[in-house]
C-alpha atoms as a PDB file:
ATOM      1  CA  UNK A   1     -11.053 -27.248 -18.505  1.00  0.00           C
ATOM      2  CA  UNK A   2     -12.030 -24.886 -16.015  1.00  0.00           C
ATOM      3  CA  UNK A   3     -15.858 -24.759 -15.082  1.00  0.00           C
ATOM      4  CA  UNK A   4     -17.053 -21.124 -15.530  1.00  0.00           C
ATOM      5  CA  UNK A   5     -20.573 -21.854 -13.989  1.00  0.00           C
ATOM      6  CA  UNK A   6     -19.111 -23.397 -10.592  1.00  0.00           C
ATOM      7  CA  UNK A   7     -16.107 -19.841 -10.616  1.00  0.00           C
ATOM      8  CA  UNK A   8     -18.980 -17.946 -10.622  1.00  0.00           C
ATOM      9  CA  UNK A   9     -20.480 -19.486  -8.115  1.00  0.00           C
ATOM     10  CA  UNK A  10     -17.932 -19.164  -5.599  1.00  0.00           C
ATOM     11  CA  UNK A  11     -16.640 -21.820  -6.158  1.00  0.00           C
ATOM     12  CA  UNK A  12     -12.577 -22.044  -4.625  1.00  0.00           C
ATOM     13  CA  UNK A  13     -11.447 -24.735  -6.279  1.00  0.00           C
ATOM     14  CA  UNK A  14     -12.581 -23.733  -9.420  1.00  0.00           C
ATOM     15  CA  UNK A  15     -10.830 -20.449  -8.833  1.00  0.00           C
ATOM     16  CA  UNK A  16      -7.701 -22.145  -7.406  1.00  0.00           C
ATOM     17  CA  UNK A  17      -7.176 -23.946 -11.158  1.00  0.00           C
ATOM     18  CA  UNK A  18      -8.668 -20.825 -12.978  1.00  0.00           C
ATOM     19  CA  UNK A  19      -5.370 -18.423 -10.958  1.00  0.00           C
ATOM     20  CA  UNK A  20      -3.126 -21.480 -12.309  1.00  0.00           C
ATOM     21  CA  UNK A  21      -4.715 -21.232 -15.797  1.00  0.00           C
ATOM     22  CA  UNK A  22      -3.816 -17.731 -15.826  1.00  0.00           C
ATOM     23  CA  UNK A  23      -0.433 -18.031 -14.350  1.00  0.00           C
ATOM     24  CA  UNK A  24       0.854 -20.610 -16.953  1.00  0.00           C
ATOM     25  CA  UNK A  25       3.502 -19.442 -19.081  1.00  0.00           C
ATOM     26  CA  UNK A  26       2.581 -22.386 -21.615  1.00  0.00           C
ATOM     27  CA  UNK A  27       1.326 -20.653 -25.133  1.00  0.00           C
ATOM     28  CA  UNK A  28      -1.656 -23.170 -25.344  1.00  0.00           C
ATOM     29  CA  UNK A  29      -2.577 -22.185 -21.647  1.00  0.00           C
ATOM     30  CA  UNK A  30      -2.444 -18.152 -22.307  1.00  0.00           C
ATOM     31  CA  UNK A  31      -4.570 -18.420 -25.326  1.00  0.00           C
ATOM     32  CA  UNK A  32      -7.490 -20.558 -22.700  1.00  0.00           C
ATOM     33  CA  UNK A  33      -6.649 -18.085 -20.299  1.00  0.00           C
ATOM     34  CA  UNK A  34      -7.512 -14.908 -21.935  1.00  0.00           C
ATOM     35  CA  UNK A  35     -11.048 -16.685 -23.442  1.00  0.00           C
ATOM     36  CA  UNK A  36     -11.773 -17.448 -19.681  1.00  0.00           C
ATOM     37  CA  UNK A  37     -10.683 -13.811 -18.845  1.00  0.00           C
ATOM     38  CA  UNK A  38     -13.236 -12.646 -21.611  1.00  0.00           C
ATOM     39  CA  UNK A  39     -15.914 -14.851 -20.394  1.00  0.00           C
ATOM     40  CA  UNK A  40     -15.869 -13.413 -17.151  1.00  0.00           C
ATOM     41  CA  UNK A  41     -15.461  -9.940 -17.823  1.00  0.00           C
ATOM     42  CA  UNK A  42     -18.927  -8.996 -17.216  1.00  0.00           C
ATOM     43  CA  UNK A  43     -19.089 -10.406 -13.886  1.00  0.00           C
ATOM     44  CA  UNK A  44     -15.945  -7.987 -12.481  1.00  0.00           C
ATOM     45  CA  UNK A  45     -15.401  -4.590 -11.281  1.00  0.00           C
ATOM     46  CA  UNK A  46     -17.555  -5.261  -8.102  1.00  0.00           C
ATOM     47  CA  UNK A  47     -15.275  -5.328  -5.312  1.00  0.00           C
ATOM     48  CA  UNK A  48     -12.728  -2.752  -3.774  1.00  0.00           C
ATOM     49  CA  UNK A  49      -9.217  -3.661  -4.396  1.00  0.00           C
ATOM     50  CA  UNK A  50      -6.561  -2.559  -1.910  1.00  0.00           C
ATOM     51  CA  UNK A  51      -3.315  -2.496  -1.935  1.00  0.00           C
ATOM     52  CA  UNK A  52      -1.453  -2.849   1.258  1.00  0.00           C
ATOM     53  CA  UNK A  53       2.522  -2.467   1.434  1.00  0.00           C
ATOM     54  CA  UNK A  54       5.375  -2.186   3.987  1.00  0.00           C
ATOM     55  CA  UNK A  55       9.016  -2.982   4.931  1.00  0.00           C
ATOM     56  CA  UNK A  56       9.725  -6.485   6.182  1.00  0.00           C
ATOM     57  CA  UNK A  57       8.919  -6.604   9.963  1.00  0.00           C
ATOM     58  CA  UNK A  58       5.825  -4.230   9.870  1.00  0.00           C
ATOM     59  CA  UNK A  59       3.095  -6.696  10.302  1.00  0.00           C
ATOM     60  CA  UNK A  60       1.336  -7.096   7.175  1.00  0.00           C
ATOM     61  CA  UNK A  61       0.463 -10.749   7.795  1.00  0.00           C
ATOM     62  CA  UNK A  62      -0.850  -9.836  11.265  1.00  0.00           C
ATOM     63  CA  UNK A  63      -2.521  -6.740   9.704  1.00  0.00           C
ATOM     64  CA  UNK A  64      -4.174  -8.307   7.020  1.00  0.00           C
ATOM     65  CA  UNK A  65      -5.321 -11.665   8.961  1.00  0.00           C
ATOM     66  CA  UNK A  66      -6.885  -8.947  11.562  1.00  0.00           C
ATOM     67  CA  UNK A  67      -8.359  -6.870   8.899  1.00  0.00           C
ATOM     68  CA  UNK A  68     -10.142  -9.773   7.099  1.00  0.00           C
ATOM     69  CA  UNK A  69     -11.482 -11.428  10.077  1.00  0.00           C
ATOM     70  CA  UNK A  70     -13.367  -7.776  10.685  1.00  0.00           C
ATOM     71  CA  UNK A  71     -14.440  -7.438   7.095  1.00  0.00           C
ATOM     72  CA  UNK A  72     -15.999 -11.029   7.171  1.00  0.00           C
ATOM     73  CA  UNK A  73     -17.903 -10.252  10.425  1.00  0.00           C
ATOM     74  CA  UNK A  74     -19.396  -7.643   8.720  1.00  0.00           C
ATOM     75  CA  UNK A  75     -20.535 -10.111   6.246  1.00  0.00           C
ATOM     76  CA  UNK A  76     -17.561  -9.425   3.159  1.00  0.00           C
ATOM     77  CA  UNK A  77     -15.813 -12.107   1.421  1.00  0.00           C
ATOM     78  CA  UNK A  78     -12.189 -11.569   1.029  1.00  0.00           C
ATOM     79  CA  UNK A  79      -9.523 -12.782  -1.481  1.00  0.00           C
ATOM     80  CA  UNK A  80      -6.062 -12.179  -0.497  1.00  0.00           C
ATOM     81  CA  UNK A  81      -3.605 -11.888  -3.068  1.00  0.00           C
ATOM     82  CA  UNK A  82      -0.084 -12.136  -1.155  1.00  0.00           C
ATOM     83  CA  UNK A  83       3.137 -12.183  -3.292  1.00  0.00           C
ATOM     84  CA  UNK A  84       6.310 -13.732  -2.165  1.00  0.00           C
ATOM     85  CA  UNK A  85       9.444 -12.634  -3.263  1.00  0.00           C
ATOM     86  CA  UNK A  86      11.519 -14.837  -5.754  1.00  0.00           C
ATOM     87  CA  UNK A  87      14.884 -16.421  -5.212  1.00  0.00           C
ATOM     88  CA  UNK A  88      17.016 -13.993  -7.966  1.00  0.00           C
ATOM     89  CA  UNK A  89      18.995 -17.165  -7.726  1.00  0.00           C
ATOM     90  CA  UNK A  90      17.410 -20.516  -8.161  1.00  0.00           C
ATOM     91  CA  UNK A  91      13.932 -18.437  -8.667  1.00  0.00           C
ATOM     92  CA  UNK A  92      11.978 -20.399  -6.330  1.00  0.00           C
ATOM     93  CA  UNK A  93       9.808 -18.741  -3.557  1.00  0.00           C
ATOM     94  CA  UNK A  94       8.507 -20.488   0.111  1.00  0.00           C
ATOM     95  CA  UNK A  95       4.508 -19.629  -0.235  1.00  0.00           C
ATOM     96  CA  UNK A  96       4.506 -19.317   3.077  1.00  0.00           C
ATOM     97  CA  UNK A  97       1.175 -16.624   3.330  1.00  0.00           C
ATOM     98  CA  UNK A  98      -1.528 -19.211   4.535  1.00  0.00           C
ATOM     99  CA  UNK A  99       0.911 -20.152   7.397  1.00  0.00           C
ATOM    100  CA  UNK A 100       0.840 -16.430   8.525  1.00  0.00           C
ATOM    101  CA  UNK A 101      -2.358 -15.957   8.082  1.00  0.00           C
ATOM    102  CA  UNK A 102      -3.972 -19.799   9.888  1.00  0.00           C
ATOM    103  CA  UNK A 103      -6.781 -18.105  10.943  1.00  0.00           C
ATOM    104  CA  UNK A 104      -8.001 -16.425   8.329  1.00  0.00           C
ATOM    105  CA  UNK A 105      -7.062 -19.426   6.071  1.00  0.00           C
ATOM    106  CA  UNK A 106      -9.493 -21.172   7.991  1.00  0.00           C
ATOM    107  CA  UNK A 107     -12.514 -18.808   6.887  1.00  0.00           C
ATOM    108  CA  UNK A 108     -15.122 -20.441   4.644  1.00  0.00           C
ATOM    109  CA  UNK A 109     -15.301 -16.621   3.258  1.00  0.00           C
ATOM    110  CA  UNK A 110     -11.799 -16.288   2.968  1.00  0.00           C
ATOM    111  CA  UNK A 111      -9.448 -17.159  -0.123  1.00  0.00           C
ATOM    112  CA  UNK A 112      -5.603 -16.779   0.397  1.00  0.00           C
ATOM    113  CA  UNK A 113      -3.437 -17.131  -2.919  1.00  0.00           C
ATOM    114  CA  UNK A 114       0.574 -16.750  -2.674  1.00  0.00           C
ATOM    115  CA  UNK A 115       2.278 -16.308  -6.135  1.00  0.00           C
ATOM    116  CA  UNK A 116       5.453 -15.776  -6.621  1.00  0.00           C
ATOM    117  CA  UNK A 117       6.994 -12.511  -7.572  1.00  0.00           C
ATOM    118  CA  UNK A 118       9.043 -14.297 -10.758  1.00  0.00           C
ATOM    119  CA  UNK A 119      11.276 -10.727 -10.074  1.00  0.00           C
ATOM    120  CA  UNK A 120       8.332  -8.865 -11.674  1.00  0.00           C
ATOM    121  CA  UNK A 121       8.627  -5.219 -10.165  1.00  0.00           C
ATOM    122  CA  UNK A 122       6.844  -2.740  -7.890  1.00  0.00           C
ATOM    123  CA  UNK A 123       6.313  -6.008  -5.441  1.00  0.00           C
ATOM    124  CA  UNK A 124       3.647  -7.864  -7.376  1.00  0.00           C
ATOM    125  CA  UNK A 125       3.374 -11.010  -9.622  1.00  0.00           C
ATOM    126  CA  UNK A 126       2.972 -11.184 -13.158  1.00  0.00           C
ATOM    127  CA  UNK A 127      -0.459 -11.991 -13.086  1.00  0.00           C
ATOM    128  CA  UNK A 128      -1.852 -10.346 -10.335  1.00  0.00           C
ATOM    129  CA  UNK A 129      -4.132  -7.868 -12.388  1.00  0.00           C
ATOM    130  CA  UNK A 130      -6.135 -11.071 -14.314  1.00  0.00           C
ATOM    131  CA  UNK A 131      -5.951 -13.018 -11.263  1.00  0.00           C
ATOM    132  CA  UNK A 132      -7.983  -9.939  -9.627  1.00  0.00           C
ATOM    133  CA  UNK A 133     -10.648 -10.073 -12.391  1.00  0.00           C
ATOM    134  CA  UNK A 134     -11.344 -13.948 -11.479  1.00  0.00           C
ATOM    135  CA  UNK A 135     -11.575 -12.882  -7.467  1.00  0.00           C
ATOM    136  CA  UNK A 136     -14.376 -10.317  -8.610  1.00  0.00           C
ATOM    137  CA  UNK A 137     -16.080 -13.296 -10.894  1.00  0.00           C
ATOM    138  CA  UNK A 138     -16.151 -15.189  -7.938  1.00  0.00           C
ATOM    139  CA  UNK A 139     -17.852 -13.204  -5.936  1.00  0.00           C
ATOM    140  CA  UNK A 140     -15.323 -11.565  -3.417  1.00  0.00           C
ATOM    141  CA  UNK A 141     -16.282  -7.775  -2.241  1.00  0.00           C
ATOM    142  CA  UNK A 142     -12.501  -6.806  -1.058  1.00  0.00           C
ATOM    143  CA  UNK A 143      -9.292  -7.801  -2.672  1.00  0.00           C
ATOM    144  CA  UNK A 144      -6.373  -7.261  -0.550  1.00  0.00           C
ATOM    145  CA  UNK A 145      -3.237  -7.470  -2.719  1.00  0.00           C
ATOM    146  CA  UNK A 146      -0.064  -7.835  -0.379  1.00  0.00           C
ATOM    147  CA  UNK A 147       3.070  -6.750  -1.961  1.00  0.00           C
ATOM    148  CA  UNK A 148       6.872  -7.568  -1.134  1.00  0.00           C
ATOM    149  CA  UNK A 149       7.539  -4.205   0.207  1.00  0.00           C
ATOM    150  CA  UNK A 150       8.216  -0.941  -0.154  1.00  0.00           C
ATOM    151  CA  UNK A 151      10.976   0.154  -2.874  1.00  0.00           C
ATOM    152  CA  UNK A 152      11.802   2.306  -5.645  1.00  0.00           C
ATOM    153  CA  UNK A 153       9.157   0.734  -8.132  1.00  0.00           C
ATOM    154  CA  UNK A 154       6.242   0.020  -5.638  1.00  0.00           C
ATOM    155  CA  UNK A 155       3.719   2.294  -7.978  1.00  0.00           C
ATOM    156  CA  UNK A 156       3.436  -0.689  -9.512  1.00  0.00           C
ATOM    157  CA  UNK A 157       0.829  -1.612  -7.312  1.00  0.00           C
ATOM    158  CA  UNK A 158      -0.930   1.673  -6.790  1.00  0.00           C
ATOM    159  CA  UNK A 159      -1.709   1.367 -10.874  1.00  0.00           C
ATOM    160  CA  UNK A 160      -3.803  -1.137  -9.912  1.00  0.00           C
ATOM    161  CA  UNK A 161      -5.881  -0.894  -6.817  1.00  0.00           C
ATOM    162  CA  UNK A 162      -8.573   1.636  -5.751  1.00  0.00           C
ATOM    163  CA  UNK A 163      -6.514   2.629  -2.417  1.00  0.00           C
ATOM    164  CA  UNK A 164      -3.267   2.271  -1.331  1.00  0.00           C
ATOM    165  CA  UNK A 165      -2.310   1.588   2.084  1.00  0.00           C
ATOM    166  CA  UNK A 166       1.165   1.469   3.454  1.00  0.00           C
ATOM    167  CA  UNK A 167       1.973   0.272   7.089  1.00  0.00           C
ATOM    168  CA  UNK A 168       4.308   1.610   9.274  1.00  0.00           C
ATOM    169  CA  UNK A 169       6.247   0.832  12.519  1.00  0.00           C
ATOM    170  CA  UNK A 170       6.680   3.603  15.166  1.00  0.00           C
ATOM    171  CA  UNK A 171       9.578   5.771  15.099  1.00  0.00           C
ATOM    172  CA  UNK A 172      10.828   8.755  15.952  1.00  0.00           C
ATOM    173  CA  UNK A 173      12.761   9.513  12.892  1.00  0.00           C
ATOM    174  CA  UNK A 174      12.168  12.449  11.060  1.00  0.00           C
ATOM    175  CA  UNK A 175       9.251  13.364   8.858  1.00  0.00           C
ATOM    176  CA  UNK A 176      10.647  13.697   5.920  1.00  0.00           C
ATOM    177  CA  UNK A 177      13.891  10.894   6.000  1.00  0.00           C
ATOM    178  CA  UNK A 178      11.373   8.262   7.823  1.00  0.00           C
ATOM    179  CA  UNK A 179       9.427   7.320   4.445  1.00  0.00           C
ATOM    180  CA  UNK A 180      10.285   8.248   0.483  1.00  0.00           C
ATOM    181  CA  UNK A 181       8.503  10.989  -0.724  1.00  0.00           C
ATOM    182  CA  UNK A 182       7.770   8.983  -3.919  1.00  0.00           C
ATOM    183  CA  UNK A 183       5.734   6.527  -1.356  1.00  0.00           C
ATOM    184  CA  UNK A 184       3.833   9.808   0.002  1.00  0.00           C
ATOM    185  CA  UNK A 185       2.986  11.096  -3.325  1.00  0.00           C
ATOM    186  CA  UNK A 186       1.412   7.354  -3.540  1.00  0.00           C
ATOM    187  CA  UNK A 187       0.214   6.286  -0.881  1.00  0.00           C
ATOM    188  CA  UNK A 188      -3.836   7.014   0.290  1.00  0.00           C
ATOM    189  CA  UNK A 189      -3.378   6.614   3.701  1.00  0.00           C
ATOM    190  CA  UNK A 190      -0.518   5.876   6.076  1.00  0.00           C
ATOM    191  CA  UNK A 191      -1.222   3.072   9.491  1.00  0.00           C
ATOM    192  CA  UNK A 192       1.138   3.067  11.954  1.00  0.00           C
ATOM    193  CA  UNK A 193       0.582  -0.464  13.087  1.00  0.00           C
ATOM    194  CA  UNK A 194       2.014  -1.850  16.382  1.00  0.00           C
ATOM    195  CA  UNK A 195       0.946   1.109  18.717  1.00  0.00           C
ATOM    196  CA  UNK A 196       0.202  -0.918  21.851  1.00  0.00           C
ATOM    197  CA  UNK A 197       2.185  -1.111  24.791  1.00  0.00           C
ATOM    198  CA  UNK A 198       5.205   1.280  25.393  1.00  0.00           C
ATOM    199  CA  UNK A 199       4.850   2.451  21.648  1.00  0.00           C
ATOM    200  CA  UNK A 200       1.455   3.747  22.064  1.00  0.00           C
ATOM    201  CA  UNK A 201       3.300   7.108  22.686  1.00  0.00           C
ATOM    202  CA  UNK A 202       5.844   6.866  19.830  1.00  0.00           C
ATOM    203  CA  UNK A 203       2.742   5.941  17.523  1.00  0.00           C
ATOM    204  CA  UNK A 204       1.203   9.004  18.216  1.00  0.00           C
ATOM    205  CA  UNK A 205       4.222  11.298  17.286  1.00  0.00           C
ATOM    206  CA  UNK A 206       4.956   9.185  14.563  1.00  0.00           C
ATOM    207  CA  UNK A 207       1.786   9.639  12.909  1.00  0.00           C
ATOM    208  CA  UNK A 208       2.108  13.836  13.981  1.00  0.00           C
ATOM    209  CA  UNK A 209       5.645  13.694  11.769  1.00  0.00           C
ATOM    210  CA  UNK A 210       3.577  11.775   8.660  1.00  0.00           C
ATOM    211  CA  UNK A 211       0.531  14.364   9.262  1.00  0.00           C
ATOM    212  CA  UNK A 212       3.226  17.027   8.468  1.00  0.00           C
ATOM    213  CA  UNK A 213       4.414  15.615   5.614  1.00  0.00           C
ATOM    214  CA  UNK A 214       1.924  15.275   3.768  1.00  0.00           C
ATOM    215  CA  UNK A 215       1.126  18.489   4.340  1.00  0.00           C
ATOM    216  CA  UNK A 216       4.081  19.320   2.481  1.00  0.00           C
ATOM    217  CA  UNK A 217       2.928  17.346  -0.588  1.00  0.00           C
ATOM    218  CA  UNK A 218       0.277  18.318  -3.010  1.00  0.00           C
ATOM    219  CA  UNK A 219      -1.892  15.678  -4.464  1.00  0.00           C
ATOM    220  CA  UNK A 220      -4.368  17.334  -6.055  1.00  0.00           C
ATOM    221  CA  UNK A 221      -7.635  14.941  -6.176  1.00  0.00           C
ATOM    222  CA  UNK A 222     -10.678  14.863  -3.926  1.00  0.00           C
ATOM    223  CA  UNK A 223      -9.372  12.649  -1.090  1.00  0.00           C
ATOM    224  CA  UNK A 224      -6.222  14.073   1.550  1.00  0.00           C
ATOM    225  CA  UNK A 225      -4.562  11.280   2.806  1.00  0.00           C
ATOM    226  CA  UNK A 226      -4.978  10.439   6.125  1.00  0.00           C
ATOM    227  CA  UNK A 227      -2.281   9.103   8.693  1.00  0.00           C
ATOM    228  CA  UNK A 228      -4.167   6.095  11.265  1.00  0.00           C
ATOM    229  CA  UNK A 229      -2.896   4.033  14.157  1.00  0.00           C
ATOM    230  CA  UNK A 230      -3.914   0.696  14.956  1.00  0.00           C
ATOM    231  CA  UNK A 231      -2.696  -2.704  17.174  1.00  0.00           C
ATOM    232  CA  UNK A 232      -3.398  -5.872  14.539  1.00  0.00           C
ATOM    233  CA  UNK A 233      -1.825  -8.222  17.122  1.00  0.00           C
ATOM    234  CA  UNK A 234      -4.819  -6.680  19.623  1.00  0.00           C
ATOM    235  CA  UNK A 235      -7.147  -6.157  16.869  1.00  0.00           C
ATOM    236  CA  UNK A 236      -7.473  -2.241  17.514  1.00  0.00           C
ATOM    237  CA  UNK A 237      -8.028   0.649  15.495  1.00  0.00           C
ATOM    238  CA  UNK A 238      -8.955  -1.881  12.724  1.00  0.00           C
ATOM    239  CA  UNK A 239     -12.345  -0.742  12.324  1.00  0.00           C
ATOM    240  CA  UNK A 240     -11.492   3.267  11.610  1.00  0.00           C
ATOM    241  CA  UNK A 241      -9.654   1.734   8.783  1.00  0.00           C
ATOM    242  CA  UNK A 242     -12.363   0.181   6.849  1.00  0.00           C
ATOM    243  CA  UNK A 243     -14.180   3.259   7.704  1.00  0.00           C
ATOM    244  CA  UNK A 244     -11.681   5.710   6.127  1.00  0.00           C
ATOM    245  CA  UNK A 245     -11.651   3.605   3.118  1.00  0.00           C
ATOM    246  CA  UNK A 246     -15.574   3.215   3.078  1.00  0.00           C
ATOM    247  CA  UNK A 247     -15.268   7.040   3.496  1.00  0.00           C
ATOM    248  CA  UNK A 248     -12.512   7.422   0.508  1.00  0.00           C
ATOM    249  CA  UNK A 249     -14.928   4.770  -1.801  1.00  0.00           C
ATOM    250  CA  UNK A 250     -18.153   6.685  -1.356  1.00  0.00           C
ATOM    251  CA  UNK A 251     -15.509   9.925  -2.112  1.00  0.00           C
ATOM    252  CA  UNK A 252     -14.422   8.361  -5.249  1.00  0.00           C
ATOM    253  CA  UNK A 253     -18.490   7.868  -6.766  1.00  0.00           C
ATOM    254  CA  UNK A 254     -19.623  10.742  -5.737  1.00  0.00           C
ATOM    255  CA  UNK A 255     -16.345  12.649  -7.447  1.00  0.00           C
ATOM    256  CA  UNK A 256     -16.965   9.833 -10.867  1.00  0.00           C
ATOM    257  CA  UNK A 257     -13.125   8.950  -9.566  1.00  0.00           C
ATOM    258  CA  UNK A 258     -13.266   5.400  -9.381  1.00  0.00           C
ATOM    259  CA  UNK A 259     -14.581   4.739 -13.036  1.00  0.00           C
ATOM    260  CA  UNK A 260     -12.105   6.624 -14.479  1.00  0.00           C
ATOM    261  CA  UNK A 261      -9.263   5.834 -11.870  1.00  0.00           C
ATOM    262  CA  UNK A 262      -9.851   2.093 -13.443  1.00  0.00           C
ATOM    263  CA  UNK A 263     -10.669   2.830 -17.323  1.00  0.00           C
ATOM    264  CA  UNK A 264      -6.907   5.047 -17.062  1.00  0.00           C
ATOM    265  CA  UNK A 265      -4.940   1.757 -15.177  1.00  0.00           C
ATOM    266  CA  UNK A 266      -6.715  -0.795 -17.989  1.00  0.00           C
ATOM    267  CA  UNK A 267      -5.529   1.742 -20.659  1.00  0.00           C
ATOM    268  CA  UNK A 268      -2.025   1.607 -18.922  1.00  0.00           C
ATOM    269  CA  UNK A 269      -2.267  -2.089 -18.705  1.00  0.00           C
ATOM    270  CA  UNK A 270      -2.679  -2.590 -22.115  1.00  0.00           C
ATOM    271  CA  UNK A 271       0.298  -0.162 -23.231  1.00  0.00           C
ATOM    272  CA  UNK A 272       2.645  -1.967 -21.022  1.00  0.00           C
ATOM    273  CA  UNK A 273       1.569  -5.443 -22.262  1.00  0.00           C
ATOM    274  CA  UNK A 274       2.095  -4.201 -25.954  1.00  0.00           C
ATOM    275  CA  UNK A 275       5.811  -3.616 -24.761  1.00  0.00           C
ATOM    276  CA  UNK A 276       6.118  -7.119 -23.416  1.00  0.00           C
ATOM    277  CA  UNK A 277       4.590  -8.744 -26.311  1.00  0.00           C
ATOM    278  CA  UNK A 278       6.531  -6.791 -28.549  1.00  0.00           C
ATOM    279  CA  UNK A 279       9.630  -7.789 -26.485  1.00  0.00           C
ATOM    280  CA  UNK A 280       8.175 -11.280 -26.460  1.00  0.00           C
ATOM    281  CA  UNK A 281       8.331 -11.170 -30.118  1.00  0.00           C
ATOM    282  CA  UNK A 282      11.734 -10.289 -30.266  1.00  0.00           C
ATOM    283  CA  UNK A 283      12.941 -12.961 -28.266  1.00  0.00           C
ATOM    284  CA  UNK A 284      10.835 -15.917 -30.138  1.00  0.00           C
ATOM    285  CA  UNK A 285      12.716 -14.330 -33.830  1.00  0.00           C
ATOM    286  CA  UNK A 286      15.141 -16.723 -34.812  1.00  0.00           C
ATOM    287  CA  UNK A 287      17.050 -14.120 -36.796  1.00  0.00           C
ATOM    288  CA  UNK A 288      16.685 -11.423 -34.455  1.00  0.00           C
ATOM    289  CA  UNK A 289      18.045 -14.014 -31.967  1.00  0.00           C
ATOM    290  CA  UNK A 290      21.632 -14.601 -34.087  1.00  0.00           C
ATOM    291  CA  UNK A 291      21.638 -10.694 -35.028  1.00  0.00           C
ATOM    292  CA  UNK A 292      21.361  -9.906 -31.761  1.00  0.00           C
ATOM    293  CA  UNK A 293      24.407 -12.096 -30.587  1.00  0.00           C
ATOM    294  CA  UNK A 294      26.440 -10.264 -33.472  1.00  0.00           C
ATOM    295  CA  UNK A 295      25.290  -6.960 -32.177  1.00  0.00           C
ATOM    296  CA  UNK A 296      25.541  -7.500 -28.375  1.00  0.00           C
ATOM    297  CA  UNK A 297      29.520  -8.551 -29.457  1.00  0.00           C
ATOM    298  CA  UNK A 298      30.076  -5.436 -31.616  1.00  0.00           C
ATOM    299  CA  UNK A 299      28.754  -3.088 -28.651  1.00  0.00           C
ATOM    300  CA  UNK A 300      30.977  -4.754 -26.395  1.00  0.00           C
ATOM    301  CA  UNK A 301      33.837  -3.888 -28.324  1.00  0.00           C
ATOM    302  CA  UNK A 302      33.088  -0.572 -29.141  1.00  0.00           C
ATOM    303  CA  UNK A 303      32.296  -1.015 -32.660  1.00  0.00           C
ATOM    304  CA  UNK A 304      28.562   0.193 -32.854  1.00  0.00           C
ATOM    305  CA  UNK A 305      27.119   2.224 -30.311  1.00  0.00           C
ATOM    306  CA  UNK A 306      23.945   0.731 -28.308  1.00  0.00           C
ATOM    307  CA  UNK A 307      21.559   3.137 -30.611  1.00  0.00           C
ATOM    308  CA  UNK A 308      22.518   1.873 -33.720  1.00  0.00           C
ATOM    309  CA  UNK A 309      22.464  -1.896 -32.262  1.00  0.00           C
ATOM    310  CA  UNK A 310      18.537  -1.167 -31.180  1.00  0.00           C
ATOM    311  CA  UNK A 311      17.824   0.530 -34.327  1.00  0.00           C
ATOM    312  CA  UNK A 312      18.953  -2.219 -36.524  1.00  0.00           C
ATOM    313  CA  UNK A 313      17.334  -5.119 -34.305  1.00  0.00           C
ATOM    314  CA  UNK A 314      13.989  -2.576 -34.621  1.00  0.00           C
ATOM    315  CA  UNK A 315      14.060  -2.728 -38.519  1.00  0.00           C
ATOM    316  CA  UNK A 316      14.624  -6.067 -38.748  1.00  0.00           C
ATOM    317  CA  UNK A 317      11.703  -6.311 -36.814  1.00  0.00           C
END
């Protein structure tokens, strides 16, 4: 039984088995869950929640450790919400994020939670919206949610976060082949981490190519996304980021963006858990499960076409 009074409180091991609660595919378990969820539901929607994202190799361990030291000097407590990929094979995953981050792992107001991907898409876990809501219960002002990298489905996690943030490495490559334009349309802000050294330079013209291409995009709402440099391994240019998205937050009020940016994702989140339940359902029917061997074997061989296989597994429904 998971103490509500002590989760509210702050309290991390209380929020450790509360996450666990929540990630539990047990029946029994989701049915606790969502009454703990429920319970708690007045206490949320007080932090920011950022999403940060980038290809393997960009930092965003070093990045993140960096960044949440700074926001805990200025007196923040931070939860971060790192997802490691899943083996597609044996489906296990390493949960190796407090390793990366030792330092920041060592912060009383710090809380660092792996979770395994489970090959959910657009580089989050499963649970990682309700495991959000019990950060904010808790009593943690910024929620950094880590994802497993950039790809085709990453708006996943820009449907759930206040700003997105992707990190980049310097290069010289072109402006519009260095970064997919569906990750542009996206994305709040660009950092080109890692300019220290000889790539201080290459930084700088990287972030000139991203300036332009944005330029070249239209998105429409009161904040232009901004392209920023910064060193996390020597801890610069990490302060003009929390600025910018101080800056983009107080945007976001004053605009009466961020209530309805969140009201639209829960409405989103609830049509997309209708399709998994209703999938769910499916699965659990023990005569959709024997029509639906009989079907898959008649669209194999040509007999029915896919349509008429859905329909019919629909109506049974």
């Amino acid at each position: 039984m998971i103490d509500i009074a002590q989760l509210k409180q702050g309290n991390r091991r209380a929020l450790a088995k509360a996450i666990t609660l929540v990630e539990s595919k047990l029946d029994s378990h989701r049915l606790e869950a969502q009454a703990l969820l429920e319970a708690v539901l007045p206490d949320t929607g007080n932090s920011i929640r950022i999403g940060i994202s980038g290809i393997p190799g960009v930092g965003k361990s070093t990045f993140i450790e960096a960044f949440g030291k700074h926001l805990i000097s200025l007196g923040k407590k931070v939860a971060v919400l790192a997802v490691d990929p899943s083996s597609p094979v044996r489906g296990g995953s390493i949960l190796g994020d407090k390793t990366r981050m030792e330092e920041l792992s060592r912060e009383a107001n710090a809380f660092i939670r792996p979770s395994p991907s489970e090959g959910a898409l657009g580089g989050v876990a499963q649970k990682t919206r309700e495991t959000m809501l019990l950060c904010e219960a808790a009593g943690y002002d910024v929620i950094l949610v880590e994802t497993v990298g950039v790809g085709q489905s990453e708006y996943e996690v820009a449907a759930m976060v206040d700003f997105f943030l992707v990190l980049m490495i310097p290069n010289a490559g072109d402006e519009l082949q260095g970064i997919k334009r569906g990750i542009m349309e996206l994305a709040d802000a660009l950092v080109i981490n890692k300019a220290d050294g000889e790539s201080i330079n290459l930084a700088t013209r990287t972030q000139q190519h991203y300036q332009n291409a944005f330029h070249l995009i239209r998105h429409g709402t009161f904040w232009t996304p901004r392209v920023e440099t910064c060193s996390a391994l020597n801890k610069q240019g990490i302060e003009s980021v929390w600025q910018m998205i101080v800056e983009f937050q107080d945007l976001a009020i004053e605009h009466q963006a961020f209530a309805a940016k969140r009201a639209k994702q829960n409405a989103d989140w609830m049509k997309k858990l209708i399709h998994q339940m209703l999938e769910q359902r499916l699965v659990d029917n023990p005569a959709i499960k024997q029509m639906m061997t009989e079907l898959r074997a008649d669209v194999i061989d040509n007999r029915v076409t896919p349509y008429s296989a859905a329909k019919t597994i629909l109506d049974l429904l």
